[in-house]
C-alpha atoms as a PDB file:
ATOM      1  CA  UNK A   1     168.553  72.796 104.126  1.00  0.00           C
ATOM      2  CA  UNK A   2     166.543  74.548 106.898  1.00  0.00           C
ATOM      3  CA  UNK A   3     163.616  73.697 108.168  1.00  0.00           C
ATOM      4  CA  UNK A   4     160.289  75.360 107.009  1.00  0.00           C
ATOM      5  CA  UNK A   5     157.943  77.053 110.302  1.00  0.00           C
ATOM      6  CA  UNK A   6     154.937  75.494 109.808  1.00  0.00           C
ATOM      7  CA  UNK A   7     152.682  78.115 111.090  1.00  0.00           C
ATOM      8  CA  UNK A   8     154.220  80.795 108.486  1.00  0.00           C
ATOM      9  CA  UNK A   9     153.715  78.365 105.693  1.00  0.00           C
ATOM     10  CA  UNK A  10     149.675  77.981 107.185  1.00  0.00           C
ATOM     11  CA  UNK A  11     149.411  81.656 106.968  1.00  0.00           C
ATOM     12  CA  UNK A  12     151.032  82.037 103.919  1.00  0.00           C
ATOM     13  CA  UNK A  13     148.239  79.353 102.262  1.00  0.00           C
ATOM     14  CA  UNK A  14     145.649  81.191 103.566  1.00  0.00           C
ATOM     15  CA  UNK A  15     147.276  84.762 102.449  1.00  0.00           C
ATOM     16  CA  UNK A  16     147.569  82.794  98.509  1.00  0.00           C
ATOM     17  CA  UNK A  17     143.987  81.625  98.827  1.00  0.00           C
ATOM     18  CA  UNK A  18     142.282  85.320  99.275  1.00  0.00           C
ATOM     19  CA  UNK A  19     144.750  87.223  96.953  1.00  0.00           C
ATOM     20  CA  UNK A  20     143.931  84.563  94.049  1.00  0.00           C
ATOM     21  CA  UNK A  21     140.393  84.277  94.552  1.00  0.00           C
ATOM     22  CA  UNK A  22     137.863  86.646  92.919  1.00  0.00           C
ATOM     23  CA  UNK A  23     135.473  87.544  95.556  1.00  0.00           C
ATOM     24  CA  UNK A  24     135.734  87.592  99.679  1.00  0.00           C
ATOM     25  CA  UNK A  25     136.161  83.928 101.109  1.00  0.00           C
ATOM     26  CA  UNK A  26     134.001  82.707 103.873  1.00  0.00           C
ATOM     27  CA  UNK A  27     135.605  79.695 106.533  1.00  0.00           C
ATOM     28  CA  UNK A  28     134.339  76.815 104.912  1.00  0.00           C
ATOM     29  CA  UNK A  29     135.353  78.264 101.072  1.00  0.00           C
ATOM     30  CA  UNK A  30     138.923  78.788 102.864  1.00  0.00           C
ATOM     31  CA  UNK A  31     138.912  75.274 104.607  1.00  0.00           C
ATOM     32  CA  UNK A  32     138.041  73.601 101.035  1.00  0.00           C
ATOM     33  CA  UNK A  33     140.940  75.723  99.349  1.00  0.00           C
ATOM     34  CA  UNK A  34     143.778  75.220 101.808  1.00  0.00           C
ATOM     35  CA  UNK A  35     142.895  72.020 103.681  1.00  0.00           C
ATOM     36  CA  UNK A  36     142.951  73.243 106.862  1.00  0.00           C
ATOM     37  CA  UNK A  37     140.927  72.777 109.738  1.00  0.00           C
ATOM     38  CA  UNK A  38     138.029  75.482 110.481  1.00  0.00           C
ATOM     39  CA  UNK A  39     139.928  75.895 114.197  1.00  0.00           C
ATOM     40  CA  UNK A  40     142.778  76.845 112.515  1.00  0.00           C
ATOM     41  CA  UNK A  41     142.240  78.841 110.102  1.00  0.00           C
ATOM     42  CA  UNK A  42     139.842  81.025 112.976  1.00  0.00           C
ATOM     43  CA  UNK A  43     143.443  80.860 114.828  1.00  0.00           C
ATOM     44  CA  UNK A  44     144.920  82.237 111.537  1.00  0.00           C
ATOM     45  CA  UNK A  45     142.589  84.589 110.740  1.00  0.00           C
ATOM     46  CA  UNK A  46     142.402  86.557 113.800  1.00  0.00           C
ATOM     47  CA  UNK A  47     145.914  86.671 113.990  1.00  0.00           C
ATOM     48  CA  UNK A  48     146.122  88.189 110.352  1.00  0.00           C
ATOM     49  CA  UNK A  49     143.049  90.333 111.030  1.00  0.00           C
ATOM     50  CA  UNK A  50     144.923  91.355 114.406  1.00  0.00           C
ATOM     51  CA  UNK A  51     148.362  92.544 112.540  1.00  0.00           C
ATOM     52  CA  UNK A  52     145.752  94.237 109.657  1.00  0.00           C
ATOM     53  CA  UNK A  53     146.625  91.745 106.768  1.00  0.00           C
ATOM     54  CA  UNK A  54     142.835  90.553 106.338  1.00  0.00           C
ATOM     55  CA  UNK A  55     139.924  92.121 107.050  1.00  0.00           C
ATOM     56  CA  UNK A  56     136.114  90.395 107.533  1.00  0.00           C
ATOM     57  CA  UNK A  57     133.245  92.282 106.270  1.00  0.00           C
ATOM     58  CA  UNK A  58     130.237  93.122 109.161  1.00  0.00           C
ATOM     59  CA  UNK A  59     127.307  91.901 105.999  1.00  0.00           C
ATOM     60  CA  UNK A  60     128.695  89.200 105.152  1.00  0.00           C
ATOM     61  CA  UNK A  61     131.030  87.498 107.124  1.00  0.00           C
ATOM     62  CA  UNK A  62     133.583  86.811 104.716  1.00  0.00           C
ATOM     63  CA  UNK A  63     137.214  87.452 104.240  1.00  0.00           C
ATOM     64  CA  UNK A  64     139.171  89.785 101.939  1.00  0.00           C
ATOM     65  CA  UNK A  65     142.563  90.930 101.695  1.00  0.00           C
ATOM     66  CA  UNK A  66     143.041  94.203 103.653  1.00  0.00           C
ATOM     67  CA  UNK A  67     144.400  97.673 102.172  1.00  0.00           C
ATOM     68  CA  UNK A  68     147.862  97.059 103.525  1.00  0.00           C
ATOM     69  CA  UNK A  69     148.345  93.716 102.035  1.00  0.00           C
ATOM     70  CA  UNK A  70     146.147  94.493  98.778  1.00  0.00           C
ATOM     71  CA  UNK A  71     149.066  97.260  98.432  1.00  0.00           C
ATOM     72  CA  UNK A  72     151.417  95.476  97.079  1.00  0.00           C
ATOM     73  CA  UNK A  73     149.660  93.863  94.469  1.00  0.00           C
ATOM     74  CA  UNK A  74     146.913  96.797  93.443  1.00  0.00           C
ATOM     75  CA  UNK A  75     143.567  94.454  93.635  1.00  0.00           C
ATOM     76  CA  UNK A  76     141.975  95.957  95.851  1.00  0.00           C
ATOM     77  CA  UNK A  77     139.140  98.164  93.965  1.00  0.00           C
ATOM     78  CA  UNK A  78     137.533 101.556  95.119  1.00  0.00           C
ATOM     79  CA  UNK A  79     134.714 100.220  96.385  1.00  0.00           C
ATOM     80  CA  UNK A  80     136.302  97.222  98.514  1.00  0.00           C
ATOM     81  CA  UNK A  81     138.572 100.201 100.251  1.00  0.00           C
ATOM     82  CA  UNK A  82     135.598 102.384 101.127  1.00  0.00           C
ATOM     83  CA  UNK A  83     133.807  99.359 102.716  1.00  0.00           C
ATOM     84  CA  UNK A  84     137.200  98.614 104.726  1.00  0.00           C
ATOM     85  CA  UNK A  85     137.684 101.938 106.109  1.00  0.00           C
ATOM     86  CA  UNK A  86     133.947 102.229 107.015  1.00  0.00           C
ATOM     87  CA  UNK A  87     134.146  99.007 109.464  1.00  0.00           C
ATOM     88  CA  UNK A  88     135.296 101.089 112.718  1.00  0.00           C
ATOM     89  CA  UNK A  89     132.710 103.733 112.405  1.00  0.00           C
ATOM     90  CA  UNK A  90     129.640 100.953 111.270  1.00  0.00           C
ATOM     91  CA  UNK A  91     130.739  99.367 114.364  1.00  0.00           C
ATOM     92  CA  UNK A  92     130.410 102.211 116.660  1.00  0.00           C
ATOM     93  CA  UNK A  93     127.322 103.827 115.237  1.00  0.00           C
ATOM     94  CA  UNK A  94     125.949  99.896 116.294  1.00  0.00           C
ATOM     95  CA  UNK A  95     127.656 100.522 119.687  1.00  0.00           C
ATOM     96  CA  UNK A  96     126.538 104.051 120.426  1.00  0.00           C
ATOM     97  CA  UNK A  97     122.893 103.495 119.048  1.00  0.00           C
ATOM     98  CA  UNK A  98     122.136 100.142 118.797  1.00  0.00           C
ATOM     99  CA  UNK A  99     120.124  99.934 115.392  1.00  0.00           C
ATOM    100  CA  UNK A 100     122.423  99.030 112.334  1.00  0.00           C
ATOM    101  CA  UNK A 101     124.035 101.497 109.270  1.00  0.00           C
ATOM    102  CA  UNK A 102     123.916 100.609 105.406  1.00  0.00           C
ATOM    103  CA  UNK A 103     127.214 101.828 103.551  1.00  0.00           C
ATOM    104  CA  UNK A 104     125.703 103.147  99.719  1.00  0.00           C
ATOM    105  CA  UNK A 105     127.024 103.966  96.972  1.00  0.00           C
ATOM    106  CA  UNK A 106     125.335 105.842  93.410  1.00  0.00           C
ATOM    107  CA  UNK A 107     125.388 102.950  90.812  1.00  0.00           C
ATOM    108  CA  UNK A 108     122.901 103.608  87.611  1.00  0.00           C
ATOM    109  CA  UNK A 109     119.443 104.659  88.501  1.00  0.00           C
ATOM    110  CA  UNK A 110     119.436 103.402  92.191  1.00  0.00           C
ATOM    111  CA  UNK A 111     121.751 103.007  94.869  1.00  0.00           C
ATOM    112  CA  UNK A 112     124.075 100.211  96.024  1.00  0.00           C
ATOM    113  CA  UNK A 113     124.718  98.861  99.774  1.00  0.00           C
ATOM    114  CA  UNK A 114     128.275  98.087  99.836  1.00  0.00           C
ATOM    115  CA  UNK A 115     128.666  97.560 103.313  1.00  0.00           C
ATOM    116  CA  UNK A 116     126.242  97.022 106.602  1.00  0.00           C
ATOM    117  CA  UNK A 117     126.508  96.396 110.408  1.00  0.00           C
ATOM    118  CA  UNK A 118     122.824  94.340 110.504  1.00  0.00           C
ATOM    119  CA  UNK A 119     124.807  91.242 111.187  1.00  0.00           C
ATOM    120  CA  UNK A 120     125.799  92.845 114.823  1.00  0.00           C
ATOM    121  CA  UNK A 121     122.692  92.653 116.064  1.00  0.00           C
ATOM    122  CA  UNK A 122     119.342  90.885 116.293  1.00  0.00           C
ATOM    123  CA  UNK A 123     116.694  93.854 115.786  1.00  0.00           C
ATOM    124  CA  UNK A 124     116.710  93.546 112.460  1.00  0.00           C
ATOM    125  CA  UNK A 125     115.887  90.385 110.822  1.00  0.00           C
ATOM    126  CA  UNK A 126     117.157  91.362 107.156  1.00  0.00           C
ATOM    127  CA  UNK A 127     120.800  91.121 107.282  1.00  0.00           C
ATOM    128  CA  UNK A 128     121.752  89.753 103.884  1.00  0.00           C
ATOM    129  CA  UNK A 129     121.942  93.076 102.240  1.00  0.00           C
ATOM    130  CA  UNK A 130     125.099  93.482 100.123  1.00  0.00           C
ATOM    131  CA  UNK A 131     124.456  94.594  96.622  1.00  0.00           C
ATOM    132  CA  UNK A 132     120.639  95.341  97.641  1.00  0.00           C
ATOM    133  CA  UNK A 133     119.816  98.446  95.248  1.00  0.00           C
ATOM    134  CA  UNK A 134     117.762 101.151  97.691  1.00  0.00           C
ATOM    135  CA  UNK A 135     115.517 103.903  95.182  1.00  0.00           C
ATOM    136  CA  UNK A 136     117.115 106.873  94.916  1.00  0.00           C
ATOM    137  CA  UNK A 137     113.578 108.779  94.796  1.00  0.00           C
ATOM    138  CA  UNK A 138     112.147 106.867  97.838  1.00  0.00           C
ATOM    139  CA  UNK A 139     114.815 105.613 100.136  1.00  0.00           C
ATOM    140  CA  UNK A 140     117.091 107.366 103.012  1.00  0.00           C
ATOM    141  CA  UNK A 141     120.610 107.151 101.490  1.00  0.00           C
ATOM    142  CA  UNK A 142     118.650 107.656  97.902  1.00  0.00           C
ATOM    143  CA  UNK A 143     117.262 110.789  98.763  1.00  0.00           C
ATOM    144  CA  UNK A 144     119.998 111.690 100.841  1.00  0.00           C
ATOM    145  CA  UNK A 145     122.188 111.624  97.366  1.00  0.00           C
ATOM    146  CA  UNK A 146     119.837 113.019  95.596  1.00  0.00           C
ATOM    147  CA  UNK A 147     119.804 116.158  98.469  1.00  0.00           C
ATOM    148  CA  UNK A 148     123.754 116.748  98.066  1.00  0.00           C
ATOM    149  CA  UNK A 149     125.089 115.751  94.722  1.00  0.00           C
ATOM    150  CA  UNK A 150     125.367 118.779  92.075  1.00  0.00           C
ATOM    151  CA  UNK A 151     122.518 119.900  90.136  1.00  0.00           C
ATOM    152  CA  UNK A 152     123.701 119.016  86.880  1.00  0.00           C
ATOM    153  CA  UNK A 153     124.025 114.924  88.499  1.00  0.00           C
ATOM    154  CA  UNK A 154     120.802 115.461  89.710  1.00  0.00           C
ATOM    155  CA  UNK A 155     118.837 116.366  86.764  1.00  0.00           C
ATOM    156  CA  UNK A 156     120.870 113.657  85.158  1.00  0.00           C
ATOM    157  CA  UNK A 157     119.660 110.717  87.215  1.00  0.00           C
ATOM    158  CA  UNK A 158     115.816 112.539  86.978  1.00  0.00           C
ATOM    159  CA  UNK A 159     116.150 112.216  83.395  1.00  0.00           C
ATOM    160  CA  UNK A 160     117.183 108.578  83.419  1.00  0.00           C
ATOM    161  CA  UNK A 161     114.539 107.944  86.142  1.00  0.00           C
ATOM    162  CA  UNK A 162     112.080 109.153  83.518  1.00  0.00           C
ATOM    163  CA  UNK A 163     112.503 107.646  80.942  1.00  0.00           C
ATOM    164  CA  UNK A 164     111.983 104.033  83.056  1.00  0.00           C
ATOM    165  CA  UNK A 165     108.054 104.959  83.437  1.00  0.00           C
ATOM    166  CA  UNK A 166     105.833 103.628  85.997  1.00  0.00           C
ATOM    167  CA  UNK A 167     105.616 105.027  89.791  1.00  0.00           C
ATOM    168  CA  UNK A 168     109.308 105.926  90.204  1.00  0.00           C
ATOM    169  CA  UNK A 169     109.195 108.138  86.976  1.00  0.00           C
ATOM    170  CA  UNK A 170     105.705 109.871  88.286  1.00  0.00           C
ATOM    171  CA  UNK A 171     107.975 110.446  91.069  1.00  0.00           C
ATOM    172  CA  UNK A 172     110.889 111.991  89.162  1.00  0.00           C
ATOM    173  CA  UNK A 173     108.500 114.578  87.124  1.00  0.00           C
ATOM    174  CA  UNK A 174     106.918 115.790  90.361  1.00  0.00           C
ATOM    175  CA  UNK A 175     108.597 118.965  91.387  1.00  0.00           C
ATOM    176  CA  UNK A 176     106.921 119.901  94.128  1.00  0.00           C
ATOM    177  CA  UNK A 177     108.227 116.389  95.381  1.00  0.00           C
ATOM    178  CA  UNK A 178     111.532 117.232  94.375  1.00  0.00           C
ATOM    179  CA  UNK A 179     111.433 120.404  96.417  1.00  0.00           C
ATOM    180  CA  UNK A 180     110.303 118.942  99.494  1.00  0.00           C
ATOM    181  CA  UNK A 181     113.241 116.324  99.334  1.00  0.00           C
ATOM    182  CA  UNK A 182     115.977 119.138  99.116  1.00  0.00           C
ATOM    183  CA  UNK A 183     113.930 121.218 102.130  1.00  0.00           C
ATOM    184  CA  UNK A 184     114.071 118.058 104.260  1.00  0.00           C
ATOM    185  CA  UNK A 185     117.938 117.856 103.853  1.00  0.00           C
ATOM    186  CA  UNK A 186     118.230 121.201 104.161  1.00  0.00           C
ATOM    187  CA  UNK A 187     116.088 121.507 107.335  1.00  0.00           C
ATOM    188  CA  UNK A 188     117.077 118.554 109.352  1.00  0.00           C
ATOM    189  CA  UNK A 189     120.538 118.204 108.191  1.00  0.00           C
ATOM    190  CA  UNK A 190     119.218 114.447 106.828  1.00  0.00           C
ATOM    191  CA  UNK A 191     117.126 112.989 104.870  1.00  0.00           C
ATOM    192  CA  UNK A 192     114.640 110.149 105.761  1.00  0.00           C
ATOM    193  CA  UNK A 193     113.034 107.191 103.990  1.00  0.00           C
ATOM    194  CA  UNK A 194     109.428 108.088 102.367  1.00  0.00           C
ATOM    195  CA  UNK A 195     106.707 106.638 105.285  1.00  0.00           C
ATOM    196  CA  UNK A 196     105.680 103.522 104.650  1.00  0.00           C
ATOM    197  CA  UNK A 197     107.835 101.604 102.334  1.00  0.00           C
ATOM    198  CA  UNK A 198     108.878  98.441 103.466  1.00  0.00           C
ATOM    199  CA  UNK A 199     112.246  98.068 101.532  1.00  0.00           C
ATOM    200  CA  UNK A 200     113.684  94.962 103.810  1.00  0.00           C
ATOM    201  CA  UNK A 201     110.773  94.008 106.135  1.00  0.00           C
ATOM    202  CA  UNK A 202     108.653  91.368 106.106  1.00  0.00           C
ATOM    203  CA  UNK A 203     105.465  90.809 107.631  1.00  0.00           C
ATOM    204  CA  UNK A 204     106.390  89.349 110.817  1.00  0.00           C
ATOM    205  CA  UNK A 205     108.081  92.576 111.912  1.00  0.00           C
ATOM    206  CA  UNK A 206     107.878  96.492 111.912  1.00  0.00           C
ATOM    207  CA  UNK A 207     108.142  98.448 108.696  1.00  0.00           C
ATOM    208  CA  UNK A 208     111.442 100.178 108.892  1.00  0.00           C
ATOM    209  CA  UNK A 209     112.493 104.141 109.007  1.00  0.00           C
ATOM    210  CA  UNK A 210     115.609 105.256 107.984  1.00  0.00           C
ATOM    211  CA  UNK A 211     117.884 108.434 108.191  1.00  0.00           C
ATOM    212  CA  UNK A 212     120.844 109.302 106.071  1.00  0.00           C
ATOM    213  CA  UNK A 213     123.576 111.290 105.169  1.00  0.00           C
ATOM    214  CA  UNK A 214     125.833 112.065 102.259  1.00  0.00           C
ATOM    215  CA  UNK A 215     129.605 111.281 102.756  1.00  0.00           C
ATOM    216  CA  UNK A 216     131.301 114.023 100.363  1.00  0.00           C
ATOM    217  CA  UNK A 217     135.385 114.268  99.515  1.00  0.00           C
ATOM    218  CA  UNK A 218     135.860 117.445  98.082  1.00  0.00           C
ATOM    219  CA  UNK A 219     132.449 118.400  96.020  1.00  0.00           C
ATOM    220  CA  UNK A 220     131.810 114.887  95.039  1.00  0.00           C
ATOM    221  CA  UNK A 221     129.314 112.870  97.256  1.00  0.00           C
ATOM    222  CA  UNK A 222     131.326 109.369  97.746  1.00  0.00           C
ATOM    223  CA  UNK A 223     128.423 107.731  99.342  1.00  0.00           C
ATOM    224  CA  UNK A 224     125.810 108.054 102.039  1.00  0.00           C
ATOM    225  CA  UNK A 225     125.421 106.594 105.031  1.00  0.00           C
ATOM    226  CA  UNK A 226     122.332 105.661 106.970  1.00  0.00           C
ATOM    227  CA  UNK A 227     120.959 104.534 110.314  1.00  0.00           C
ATOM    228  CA  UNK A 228     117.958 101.823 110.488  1.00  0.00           C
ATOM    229  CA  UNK A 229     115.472 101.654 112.441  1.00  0.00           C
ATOM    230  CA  UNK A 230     111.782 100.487 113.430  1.00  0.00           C
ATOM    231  CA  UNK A 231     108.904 102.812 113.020  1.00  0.00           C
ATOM    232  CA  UNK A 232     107.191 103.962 115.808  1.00  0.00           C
ATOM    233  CA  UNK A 233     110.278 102.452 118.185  1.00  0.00           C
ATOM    234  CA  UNK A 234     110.400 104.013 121.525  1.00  0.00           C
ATOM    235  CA  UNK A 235     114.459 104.323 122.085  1.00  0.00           C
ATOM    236  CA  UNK A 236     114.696 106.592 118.777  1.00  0.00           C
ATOM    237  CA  UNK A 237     115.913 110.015 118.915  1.00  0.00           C
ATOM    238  CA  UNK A 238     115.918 111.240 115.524  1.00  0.00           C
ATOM    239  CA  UNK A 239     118.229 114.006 116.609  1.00  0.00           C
ATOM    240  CA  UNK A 240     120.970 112.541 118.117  1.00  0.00           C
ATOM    241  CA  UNK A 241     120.783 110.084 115.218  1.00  0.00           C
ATOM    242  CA  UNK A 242     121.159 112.428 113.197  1.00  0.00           C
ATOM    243  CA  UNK A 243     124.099 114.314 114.758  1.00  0.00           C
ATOM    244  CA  UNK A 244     125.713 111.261 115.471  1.00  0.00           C
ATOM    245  CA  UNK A 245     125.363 110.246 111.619  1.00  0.00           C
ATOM    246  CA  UNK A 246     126.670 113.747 110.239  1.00  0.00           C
ATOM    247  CA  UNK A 247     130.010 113.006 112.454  1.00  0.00           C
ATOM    248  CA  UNK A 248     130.343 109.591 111.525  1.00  0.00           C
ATOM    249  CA  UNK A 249     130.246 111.023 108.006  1.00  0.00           C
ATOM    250  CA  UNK A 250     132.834 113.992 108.404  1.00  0.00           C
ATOM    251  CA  UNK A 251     135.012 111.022 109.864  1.00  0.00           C
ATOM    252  CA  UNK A 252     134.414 108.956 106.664  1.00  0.00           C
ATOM    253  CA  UNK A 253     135.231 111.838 104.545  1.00  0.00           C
ATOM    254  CA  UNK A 254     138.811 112.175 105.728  1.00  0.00           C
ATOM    255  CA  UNK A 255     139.381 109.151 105.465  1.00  0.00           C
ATOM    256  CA  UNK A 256     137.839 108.271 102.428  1.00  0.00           C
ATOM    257  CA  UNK A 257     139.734 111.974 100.887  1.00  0.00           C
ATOM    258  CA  UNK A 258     143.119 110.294 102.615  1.00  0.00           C
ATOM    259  CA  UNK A 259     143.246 107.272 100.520  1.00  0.00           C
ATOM    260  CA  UNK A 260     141.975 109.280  97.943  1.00  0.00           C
ATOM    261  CA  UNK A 261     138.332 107.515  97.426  1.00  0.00           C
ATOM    262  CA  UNK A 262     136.307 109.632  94.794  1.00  0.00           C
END
């Protein structure tokens, strides 16, 4: 009988861990499941990341299958995809600009981050933001949907908005509010977080602004995407931001319309 290669049957563990498991693995979840040391699965890992087998998210460190190897078994969902395709351009928004991007999609009454490149750097201290749910009346990539989707969704989600009460549906009847948000996007080809809300900071650091932008595939807005940023912080051109955003976006778009991500 031949002998088995060892480092093939290694990978293959670690290959049988993420496609069975329900949710992205991080190193020590992977160590307990195949029994192998934390050195080698990083060994194993970059090597699969490196041939585009397994892909780590930028929020939360963790594993997942990638789209190539999700393929053949259909598991990957929607969502996971638009987060995958998203990691070169969250990266170089970070590299070009230095303040982090939030990936968001629509969910509900409220938005949903999906995907974020916080981790890459240190300016932000809030980095644990998967699944965080930004206002669609008051935050960037809220607004920015809000700015871009049809007016039939809109009205839709204004309805729902209302019938929650409190601030947010005082917001929602205001139409003069309303206006301004669509004259914004239209304006400055963006939208921008309503001044002063502190969404993510705390009190030991500087409330946060925010510019976004919707991603759209076809006449459908897919998601928005935004750039971070402290208020008042000297190195900020909201300008180039903003161009560099709308580019990142068109990029996003064809890809997202390529793989067929509505």
């Amino acid at each position: 009988m031949p002998k088995t290669i060892r480092a093939l049957d290694r990978g293959l563990r670690v290959l049988t861990a993420l496609g069975q498991a329900d949710e992205p693995l991080g190193l020590a979840a992977l160590h307990q499941l195949t029994g192998l040391e934390k050195s080698t699965l990083l060994r194993i890992l970059a090597t699969l990341s490196e041939r585009g087998w397994v892909t780590q998210g930028l929020a939360d460190r963790r594993y997942r299958l990638a789209r190539r190897m999700t393929a053949l078994g259909e598991r990957q969902t929607t969502v996971e995809l638009m987060a995958e395709l998203a990691l070169p351009t969250l990266r170089e928004l970070h590299d070009v600009f230095g303040w982090p991007s939030d990936l968001c999609i629509q969910e509900g009454v409220a938005m949903r981050v999906i995907e974020s490149s916080r981790s890459l750097g240190g300016r932000v201290m809030h980095c644990n933001v998967l699944d965080f749910t930004p206002c669609l009346l008051r935050s960037a990539v809220g607004r920015a949907y809000l700015a871009s989707c049809d007016e039939a969704q809109r009205e839709r989600l204004l309805r729902k908005l209302l019938a929650l009460g409190g601030p947010v549906a005082e917001l929602a009847s205001n139409r003069g509010f309303l206006r301004a948000l669509l004259a914004e996007a239209d304006g400055l080809g963006h939208s921008r977080r309503v001044p002063g809300e502190r969404f993510m900071a705390s009190g030991r650091e500087a409330a946060h602004d925010a510019i976004a932008v919707p991603i759209r595939v076809g006449s459908e807005v897919s998601a928005c995407l935004s750039l971070v940023y402290f208020s008042g912080a000297q190195d900020v051109d909201e300008a180039a931001l903003s161009r560099g955003l709308r580019r990142a976006a068109t990029r996003l778009s064809a890809a997202y319309a390529a793989h067929r991500c509505m």
